[in-house]
C-alpha atoms as a PDB file:
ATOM      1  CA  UNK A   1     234.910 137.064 265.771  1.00  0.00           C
ATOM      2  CA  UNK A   2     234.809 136.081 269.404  1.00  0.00           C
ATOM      3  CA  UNK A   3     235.550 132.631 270.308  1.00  0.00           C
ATOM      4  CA  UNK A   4     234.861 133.028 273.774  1.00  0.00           C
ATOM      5  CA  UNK A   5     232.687 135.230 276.745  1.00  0.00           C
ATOM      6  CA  UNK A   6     235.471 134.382 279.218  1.00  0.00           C
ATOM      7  CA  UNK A   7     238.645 135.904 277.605  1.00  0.00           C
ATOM      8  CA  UNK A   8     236.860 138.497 276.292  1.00  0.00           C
ATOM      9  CA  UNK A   9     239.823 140.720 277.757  1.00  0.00           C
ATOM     10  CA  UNK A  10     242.459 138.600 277.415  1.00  0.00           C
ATOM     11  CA  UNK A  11     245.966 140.055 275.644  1.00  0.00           C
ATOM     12  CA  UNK A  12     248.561 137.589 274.956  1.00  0.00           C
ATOM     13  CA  UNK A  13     252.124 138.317 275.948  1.00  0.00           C
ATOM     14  CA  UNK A  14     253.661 139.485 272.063  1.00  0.00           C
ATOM     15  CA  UNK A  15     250.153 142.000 271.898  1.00  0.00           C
ATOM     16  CA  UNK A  16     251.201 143.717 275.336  1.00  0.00           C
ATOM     17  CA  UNK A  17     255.200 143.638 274.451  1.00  0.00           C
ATOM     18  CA  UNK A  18     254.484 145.156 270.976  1.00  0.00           C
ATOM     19  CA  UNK A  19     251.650 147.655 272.493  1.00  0.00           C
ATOM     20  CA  UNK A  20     254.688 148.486 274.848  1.00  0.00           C
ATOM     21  CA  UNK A  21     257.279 148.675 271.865  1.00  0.00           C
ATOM     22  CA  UNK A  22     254.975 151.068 270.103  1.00  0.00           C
ATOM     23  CA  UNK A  23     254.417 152.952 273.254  1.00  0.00           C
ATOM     24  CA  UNK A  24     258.189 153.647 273.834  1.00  0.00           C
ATOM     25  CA  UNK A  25     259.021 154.075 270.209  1.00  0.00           C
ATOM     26  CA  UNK A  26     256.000 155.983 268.077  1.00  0.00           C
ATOM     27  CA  UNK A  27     257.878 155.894 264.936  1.00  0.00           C
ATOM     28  CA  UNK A  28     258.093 152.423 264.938  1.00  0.00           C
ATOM     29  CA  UNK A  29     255.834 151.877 262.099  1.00  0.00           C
ATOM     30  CA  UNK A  30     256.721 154.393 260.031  1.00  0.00           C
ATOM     31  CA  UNK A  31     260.472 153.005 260.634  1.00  0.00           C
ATOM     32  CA  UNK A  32     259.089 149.516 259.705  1.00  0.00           C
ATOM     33  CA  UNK A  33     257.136 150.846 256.405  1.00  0.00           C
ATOM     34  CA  UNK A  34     260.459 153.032 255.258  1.00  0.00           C
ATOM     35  CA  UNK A  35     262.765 149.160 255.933  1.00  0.00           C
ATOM     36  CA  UNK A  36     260.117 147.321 253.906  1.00  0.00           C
ATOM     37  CA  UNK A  37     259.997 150.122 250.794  1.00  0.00           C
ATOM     38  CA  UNK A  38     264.181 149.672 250.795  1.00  0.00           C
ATOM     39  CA  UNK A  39     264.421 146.136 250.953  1.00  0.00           C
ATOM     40  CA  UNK A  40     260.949 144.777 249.822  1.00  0.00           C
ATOM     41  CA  UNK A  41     258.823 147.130 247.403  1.00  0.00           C
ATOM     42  CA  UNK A  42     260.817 147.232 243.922  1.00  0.00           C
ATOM     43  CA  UNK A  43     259.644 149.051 241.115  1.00  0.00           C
ATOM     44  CA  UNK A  44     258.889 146.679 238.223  1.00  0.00           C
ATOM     45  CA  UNK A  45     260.935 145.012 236.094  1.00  0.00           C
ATOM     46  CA  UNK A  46     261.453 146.134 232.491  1.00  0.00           C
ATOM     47  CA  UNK A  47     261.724 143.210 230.618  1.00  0.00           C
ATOM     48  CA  UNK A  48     263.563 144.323 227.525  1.00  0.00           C
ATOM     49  CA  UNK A  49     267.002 145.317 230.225  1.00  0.00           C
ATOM     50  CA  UNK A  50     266.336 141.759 232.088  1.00  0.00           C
ATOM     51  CA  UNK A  51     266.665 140.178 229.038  1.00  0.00           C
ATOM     52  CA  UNK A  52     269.744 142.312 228.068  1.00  0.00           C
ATOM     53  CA  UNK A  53     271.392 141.568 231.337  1.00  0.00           C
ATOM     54  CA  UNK A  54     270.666 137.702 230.876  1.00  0.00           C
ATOM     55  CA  UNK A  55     271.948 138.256 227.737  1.00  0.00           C
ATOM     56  CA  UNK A  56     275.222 139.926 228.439  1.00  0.00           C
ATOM     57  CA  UNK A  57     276.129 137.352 231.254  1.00  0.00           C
ATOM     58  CA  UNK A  58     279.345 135.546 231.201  1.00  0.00           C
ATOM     59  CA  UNK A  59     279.010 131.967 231.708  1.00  0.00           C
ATOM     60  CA  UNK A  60     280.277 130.641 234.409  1.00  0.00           C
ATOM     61  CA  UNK A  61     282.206 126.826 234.082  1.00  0.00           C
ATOM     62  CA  UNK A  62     281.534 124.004 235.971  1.00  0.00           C
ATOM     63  CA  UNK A  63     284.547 123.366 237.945  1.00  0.00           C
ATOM     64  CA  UNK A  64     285.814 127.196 238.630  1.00  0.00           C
ATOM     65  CA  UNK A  65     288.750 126.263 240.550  1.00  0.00           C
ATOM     66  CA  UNK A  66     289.996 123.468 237.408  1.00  0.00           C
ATOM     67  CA  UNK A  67     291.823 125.660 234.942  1.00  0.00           C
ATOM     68  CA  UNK A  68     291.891 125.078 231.240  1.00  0.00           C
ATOM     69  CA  UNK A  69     294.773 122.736 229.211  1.00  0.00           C
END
Protein backbone atom coordinates (compact mmCIF):
# COMPACT_ATOMS: atom_id res chain seq x y z
CA UNK A 1 0.00 0.00 0.00
CA UNK A 2 1.40 3.31 -1.11
CA UNK A 3 1.04 6.19 1.10
CA UNK A 4 2.47 8.54 -1.17
CA UNK A 5 3.25 9.51 -5.27
CA UNK A 6 6.29 11.49 -4.09
CA UNK A 7 8.46 8.86 -2.26
CA UNK A 8 7.48 6.41 -4.42
CA UNK A 9 11.37 5.57 -4.56
CA UNK A 10 12.33 6.39 -1.41
CA UNK A 11 14.66 3.64 0.74
CA UNK A 12 15.27 4.45 4.25
CA UNK A 13 18.77 4.19 5.63
CA UNK A 14 18.39 0.37 7.65
CA UNK A 15 16.67 -0.96 3.92
CA UNK A 16 19.93 0.23 1.97
CA UNK A 17 22.46 -0.90 4.98
CA UNK A 18 20.74 -4.35 5.16
CA UNK A 19 20.39 -4.55 1.11
CA UNK A 20 24.23 -3.81 1.47
CA UNK A 21 24.73 -6.46 4.37
CA UNK A 22 23.04 -9.04 2.21
CA UNK A 23 25.01 -7.94 -0.75
CA UNK A 24 28.44 -8.50 0.98
CA UNK A 25 27.37 -11.54 2.89
CA UNK A 26 24.75 -13.96 0.74
CA UNK A 27 24.51 -16.44 3.43
CA UNK A 28 23.28 -14.12 5.71
CA UNK A 29 19.89 -15.51 5.89
CA UNK A 30 20.50 -18.83 5.84
CA UNK A 31 23.09 -17.97 8.83
CA UNK A 32 20.16 -16.10 10.53
CA UNK A 33 17.52 -19.13 9.95
CA UNK A 34 20.32 -21.89 11.25
CA UNK A 35 20.85 -19.10 14.82
CA UNK A 36 17.06 -18.97 15.18
CA UNK A 37 16.49 -23.10 14.78
CA UNK A 38 19.47 -23.37 17.74
CA UNK A 39 18.31 -20.91 20.01
CA UNK A 40 14.55 -20.34 19.14
CA UNK A 41 12.65 -23.39 17.42
CA UNK A 42 12.40 -26.26 20.22
CA UNK A 43 10.79 -29.36 19.61
CA UNK A 44 7.77 -29.76 21.91
CA UNK A 45 7.55 -30.46 25.22
CA UNK A 46 6.53 -33.91 26.50
CA UNK A 47 4.59 -33.33 29.33
CA UNK A 48 4.83 -36.58 31.22
CA UNK A 49 9.23 -35.76 31.58
CA UNK A 50 8.25 -31.92 32.51
CA UNK A 51 6.29 -33.11 35.09
CA UNK A 52 8.98 -35.68 36.18
CA UNK A 53 11.61 -33.03 36.21
CA UNK A 54 9.27 -30.66 38.35
CA UNK A 55 8.84 -33.49 40.26
CA UNK A 56 12.35 -34.55 41.00
CA UNK A 57 13.45 -30.89 41.90
CA UNK A 58 15.12 -30.16 45.10
CA UNK A 59 13.69 -27.33 46.87
CA UNK A 60 15.51 -24.65 47.27
CA UNK A 61 15.26 -22.58 51.02
CA UNK A 62 14.59 -19.21 51.48
CA UNK A 63 17.63 -17.76 52.91
CA UNK A 64 20.48 -20.02 51.04
CA UNK A 65 23.32 -18.40 52.62
CA UNK A 66 21.51 -18.97 56.58
CA UNK A 67 22.50 -22.48 57.51
CA UNK A 68 20.41 -24.79 59.60
CA UNK A 69 20.59 -25.08 63.82
Amino acid sequence: MKFSKHNSHYESDITRFLKDLKQKDPALEEKQRTGRAIFWDKSPINLDERKRAEESRVRQQPYVYQTKG
